[in-house]
Protein backbone atom coordinates (compact mmCIF):
# COMPACT_ATOMS: atom_id res chain seq x y z
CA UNK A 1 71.83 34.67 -5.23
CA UNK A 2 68.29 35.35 -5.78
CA UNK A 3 67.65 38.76 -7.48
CA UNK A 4 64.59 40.07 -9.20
CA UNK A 5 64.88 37.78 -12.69
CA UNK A 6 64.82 34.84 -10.25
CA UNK A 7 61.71 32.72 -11.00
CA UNK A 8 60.50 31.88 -7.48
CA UNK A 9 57.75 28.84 -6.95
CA UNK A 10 56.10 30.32 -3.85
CA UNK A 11 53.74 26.82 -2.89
CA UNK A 12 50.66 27.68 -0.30
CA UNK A 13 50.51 31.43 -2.23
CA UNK A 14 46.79 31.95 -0.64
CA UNK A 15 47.02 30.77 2.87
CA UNK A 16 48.29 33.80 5.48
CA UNK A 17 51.84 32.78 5.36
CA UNK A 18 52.20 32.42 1.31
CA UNK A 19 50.07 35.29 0.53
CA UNK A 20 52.28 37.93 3.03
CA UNK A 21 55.21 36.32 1.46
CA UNK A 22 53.94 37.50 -2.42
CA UNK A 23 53.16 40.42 -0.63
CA UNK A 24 56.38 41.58 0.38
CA UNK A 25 58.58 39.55 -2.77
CA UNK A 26 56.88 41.96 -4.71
CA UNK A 27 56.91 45.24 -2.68
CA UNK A 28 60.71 44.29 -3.50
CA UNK A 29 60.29 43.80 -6.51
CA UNK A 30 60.39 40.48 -7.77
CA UNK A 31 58.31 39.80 -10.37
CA UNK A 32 58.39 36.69 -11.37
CA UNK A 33 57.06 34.65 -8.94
CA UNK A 34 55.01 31.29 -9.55
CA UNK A 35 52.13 30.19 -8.19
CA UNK A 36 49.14 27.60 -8.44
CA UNK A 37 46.35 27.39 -6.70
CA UNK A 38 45.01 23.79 -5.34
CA UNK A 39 43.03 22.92 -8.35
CA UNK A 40 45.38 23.83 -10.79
CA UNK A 41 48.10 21.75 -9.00
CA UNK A 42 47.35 18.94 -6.13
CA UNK A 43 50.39 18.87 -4.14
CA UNK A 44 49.52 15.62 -2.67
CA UNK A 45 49.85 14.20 -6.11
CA UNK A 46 53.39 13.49 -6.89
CA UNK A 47 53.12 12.85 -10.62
CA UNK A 48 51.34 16.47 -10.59
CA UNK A 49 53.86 17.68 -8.65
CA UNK A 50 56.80 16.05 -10.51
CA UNK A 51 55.37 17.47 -14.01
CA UNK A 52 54.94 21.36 -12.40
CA UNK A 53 58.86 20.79 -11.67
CA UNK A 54 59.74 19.43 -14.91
CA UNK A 55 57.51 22.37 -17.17
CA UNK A 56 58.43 25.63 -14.85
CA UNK A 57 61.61 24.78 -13.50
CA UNK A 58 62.22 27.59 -10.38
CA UNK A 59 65.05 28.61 -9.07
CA UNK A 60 63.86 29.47 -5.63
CA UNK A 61 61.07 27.61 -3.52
CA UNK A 62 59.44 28.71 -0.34
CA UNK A 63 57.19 26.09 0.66
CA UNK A 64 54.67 27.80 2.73
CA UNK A 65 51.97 25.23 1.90
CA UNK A 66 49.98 22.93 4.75
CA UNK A 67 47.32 21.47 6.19
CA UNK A 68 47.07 23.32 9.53
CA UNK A 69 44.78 24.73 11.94
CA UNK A 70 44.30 24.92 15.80
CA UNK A 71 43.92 22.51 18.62
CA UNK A 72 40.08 21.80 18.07
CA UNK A 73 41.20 20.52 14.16
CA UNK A 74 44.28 19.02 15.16
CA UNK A 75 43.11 17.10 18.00
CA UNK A 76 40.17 15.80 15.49
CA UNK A 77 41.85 15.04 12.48
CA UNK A 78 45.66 13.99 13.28
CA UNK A 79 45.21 11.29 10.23
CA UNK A 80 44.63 14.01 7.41
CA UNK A 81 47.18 16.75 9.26
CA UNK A 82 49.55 13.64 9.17
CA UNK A 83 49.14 12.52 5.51
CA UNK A 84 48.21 15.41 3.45
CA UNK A 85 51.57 17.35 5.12
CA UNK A 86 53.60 14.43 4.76
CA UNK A 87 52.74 14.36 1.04
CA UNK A 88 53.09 17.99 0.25
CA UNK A 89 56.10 18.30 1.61
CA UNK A 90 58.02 15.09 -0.12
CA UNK A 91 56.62 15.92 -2.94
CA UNK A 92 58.06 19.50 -3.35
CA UNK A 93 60.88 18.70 -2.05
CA UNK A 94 62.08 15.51 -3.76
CA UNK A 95 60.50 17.04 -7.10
CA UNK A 96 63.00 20.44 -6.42
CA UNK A 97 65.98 18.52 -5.70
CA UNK A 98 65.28 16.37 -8.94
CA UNK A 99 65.13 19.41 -10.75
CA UNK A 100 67.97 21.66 -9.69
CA UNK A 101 66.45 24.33 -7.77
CA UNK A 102 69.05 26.63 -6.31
CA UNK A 103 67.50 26.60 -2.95
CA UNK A 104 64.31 25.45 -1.26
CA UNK A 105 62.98 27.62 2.03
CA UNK A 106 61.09 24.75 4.25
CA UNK A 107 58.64 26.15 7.33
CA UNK A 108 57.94 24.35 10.07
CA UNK A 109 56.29 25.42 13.32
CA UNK A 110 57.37 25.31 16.93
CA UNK A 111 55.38 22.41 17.74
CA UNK A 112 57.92 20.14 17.07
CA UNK A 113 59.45 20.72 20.29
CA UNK A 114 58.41 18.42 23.15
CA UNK A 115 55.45 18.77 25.11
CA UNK A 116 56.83 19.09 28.35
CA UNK A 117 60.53 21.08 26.58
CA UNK A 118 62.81 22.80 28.85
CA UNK A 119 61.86 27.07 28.23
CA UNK A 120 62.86 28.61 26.39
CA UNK A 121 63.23 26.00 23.93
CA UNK A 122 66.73 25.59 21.96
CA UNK A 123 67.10 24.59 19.05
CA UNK A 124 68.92 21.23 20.19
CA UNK A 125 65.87 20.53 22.22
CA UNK A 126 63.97 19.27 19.01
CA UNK A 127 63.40 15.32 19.28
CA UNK A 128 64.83 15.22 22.96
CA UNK A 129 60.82 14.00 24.37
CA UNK A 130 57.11 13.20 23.19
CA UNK A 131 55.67 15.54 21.41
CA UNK A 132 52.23 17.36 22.63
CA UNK A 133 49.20 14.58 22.23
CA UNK A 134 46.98 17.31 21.06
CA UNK A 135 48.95 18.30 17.77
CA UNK A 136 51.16 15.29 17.32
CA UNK A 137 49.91 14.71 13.70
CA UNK A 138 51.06 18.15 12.61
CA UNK A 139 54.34 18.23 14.67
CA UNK A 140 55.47 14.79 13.40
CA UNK A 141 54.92 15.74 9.90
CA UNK A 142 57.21 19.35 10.20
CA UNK A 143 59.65 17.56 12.12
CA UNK A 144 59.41 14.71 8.69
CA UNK A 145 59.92 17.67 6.42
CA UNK A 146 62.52 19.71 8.23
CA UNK A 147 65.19 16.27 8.33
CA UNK A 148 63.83 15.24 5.03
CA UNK A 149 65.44 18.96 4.01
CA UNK A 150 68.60 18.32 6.05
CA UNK A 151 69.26 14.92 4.76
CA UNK A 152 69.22 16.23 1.38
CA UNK A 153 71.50 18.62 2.43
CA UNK A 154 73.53 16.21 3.38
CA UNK A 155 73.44 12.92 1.00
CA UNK A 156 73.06 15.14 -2.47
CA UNK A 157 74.43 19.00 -1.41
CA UNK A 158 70.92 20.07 -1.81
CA UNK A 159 70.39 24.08 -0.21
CA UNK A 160 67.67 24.04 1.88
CA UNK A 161 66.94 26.19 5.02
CA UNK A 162 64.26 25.67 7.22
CA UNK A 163 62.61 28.00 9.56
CA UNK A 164 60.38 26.83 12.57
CA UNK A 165 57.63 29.80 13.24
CA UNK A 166 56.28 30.63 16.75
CA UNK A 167 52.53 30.81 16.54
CA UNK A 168 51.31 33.07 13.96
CA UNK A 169 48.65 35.57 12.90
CA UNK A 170 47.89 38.88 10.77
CA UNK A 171 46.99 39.70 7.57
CA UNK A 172 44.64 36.93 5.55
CA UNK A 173 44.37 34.90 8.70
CA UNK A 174 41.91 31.90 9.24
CA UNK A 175 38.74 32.93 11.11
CA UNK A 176 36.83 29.82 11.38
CA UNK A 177 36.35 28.66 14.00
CA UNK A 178 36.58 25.02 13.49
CA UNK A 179 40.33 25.20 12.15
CA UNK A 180 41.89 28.33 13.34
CA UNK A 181 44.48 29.23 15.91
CA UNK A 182 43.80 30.97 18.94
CA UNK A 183 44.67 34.51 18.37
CA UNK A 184 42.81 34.99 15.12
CA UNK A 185 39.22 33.20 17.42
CA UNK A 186 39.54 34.99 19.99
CA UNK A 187 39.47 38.33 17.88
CA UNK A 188 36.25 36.67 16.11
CA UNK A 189 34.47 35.89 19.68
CA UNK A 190 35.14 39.54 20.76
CA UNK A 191 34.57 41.15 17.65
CA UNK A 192 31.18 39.15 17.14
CA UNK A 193 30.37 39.54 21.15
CA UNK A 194 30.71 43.53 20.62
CA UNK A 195 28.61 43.66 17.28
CA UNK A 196 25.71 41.33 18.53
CA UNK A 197 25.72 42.23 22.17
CA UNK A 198 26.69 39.49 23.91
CA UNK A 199 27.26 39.82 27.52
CA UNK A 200 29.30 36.86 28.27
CA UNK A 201 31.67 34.88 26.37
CA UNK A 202 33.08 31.30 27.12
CA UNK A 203 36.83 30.42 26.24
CA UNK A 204 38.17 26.87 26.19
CA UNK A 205 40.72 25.90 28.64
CA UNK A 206 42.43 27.43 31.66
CA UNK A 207 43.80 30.24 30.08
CA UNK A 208 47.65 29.41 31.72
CA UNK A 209 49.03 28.43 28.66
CA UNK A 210 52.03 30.47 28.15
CA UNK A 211 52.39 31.52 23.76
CA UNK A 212 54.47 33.40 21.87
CA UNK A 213 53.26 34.91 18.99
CA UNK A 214 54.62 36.88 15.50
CA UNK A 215 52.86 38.41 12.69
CA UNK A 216 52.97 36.93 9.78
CA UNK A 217 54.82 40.59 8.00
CA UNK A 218 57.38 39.86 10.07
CA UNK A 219 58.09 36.39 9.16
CA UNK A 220 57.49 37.26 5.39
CA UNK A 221 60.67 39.73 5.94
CA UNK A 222 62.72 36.88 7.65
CA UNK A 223 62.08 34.38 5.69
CA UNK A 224 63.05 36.46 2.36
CA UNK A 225 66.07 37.68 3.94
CA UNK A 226 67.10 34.26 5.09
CA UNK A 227 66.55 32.67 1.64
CA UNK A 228 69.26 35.72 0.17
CA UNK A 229 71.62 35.53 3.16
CA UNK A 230 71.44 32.07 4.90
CA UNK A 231 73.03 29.11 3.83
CA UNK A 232 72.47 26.23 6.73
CA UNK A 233 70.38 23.06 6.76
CA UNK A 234 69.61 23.49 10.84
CA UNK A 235 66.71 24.74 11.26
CA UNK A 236 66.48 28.53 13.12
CA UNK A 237 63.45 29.85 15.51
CA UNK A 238 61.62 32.13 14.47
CA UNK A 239 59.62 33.78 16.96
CA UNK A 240 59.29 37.01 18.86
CA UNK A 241 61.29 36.07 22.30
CA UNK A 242 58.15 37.22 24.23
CA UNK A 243 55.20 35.51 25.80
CA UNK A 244 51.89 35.59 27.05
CA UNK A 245 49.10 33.84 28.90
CA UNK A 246 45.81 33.09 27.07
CA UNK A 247 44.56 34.61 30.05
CA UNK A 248 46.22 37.86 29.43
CA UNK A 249 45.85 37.63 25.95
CA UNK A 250 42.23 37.51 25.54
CA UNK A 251 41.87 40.28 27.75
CA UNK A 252 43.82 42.20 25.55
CA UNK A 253 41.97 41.30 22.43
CA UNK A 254 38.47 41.88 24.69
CA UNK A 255 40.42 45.51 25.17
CA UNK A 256 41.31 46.12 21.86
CA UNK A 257 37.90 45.38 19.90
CA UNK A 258 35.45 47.17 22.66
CA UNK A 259 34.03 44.43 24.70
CA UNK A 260 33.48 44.83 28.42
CA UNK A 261 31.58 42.08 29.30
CA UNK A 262 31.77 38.88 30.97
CA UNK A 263 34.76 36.12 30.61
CA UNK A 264 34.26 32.44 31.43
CA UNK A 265 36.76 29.62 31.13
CA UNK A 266 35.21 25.82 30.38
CA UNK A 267 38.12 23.83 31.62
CA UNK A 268 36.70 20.67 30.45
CA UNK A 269 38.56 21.80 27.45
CA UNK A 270 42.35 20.67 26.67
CA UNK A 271 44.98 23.79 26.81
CA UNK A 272 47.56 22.45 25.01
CA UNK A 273 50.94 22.35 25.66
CA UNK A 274 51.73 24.14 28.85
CA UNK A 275 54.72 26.77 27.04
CA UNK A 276 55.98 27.58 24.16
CA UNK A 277 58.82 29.65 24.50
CA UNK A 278 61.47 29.71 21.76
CA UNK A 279 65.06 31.03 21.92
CA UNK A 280 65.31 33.29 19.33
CA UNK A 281 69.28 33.85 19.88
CA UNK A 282 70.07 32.30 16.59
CA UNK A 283 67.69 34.58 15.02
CA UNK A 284 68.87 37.78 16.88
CA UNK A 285 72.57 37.06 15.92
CA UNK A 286 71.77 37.33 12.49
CA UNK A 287 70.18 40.76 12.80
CA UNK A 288 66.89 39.96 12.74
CA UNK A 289 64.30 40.75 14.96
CA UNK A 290 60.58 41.50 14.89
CA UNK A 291 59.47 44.70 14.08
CA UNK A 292 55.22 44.44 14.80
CA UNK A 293 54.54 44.60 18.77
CA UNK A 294 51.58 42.39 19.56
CA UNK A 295 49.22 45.13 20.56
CA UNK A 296 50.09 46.77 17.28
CA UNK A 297 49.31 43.86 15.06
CA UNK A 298 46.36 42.79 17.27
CA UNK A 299 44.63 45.83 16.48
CA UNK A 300 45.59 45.90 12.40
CA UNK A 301 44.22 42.29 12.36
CA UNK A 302 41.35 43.52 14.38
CA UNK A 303 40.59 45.84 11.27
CA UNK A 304 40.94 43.23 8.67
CA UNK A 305 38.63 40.88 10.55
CA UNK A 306 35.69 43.60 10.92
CA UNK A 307 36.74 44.56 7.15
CA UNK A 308 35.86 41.57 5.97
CA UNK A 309 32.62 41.03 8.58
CA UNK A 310 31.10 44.18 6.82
């Protein structure tokens, strides 16, 4: 079982996921935890990759690194979401297996389900339709890594788990606006709207869209307790059980961070798949739920954003 002498490869250490990870191995305590950062160690390079398995040799992996960003980036670049997470993820995972790691934590992302999914979405729903146009690249690639993990599992008795996240934000989040996700730009629209002014501000889409959303604390506690006390290769949802409208939600976020002016929706612009709602039964049965409510975390990530504006 892992414990605190475990040496722990923690792969995508600076992105939000990886980073609140670290964050809260080492609020309990374990201390020796590996990392690399991209130009010390190109995951898309297998030799690279095989070597870092061969020299270190860890125990545990979470593999918390991707390519990944919102619909704007996916929708432009499906080749390079594709590739560069198909690569990453055989890579580590091959290379762990080859070198006896104990047990390998894979995350995926709830766009694997299919576009038009019955709600909220089981977990037997996964590969039962197409998959949304917009962030097919991305969703093929998880859905690649996740039976790539359970086919080990199978064939060689390798322990993997693999947990597919609702949409995420918090703490170290992306703010740019060419690659984020929508939570973390519509805090950056408000926020900037409020500090320079601005009396209207234009949103892409509808606004229907239905999301569900967790912060990324939460999942950092779930996924560590998993990798102690969960030994499956089907994957589990990992979500909050709620949604809301982008609608509703960027009203909220206008709420939260002071602006009171205009709102304007282009619908020329794509809104994505219509819902994603995941059943988080599975989850709940273990005894885990989320403990950050959404206007809660809004307003820490709120904070952090206008932190790191100043």
């Amino acid at each position: 079982m892992m414990d605190s002498k475990s040496k722990i490869y923690l792969a995508g250490h600076r992105g939000m996921v990886g980073s609140a990870i670290k964050r809260h191995l080492e609020k309990e305590n374990y201390n020796n935890i590996i990392t690399r950062t991209r130009s010390e160690l190109d995951l898309c390079n297998q030799e690279d990759v095989n070597r870092f398995f061969a020299t270190e040799k860890p125990d545990y992996v979470f593999l918390a690194a991707a390519k990944v960003g919102g619909i704007n980036a996916n929708t432009k670049f499906p080749a390079e979401f594709l590739y560069e997470n198909l690569m990453i993820q055989n890579n580590i995972i091959h290379s762990a297996y080859l070198n006896n790691v104990k047990k390998l934590c894979f995350l995926g992302s709830s766009c694997i389900y299919p576009r038009n999914c019955p709600q909220p979405m089981k977990e037997e729903y996964f590969l039962t339709g197409p998959f949304e146009p917009s962030n097919e690249g991305y969703a093929i690639a998880k859905s690649a890594g996740y039976k790539l993990c359970q086919y080990y599992t199978k064939e060689y008795g390798f322990n993997t788990i693999s947990l597919m996240p609702c949409n995420l934000y918090g703490t170290n989040d992306d703010f740019n606006l060419e690659t984020c996700h929508v939570l973390s730009a519509l805090i950056r629209r408000f926020c900037n709207a409020v500090k320079d002014g601005k009396k209207t501000v234009i949103l892409w889409g509808s606004g229907s869209a239905l999301r569900e959303f967790l912060h990324v604390d939460d999942l950092a506690e779930i996924c560590i307790h998993m990798m102690k006390n969960y030994d499956a290769p089907e994957f589990v949802n990992t979500g909050s059980g709620k949604e809301i409208s982008i609608m509703e939600l960027a009203y909220k976020i206008a709420k939260l961070s002071g602006y009171n002016g205009n709102i304007e929706w282009d619908t020329s612009k794509p809104d994505g798949m219509p819902r994603k709602l995941m059943d988080t039964s599975k989850l709940n049965s273990l005894g885990l739920t989320p403990k950050i409510s959404l206007d809660e975390g809004i307003l820490k990530t709120i904070k952090e954003y206008r932190k790191k504006m100043d």
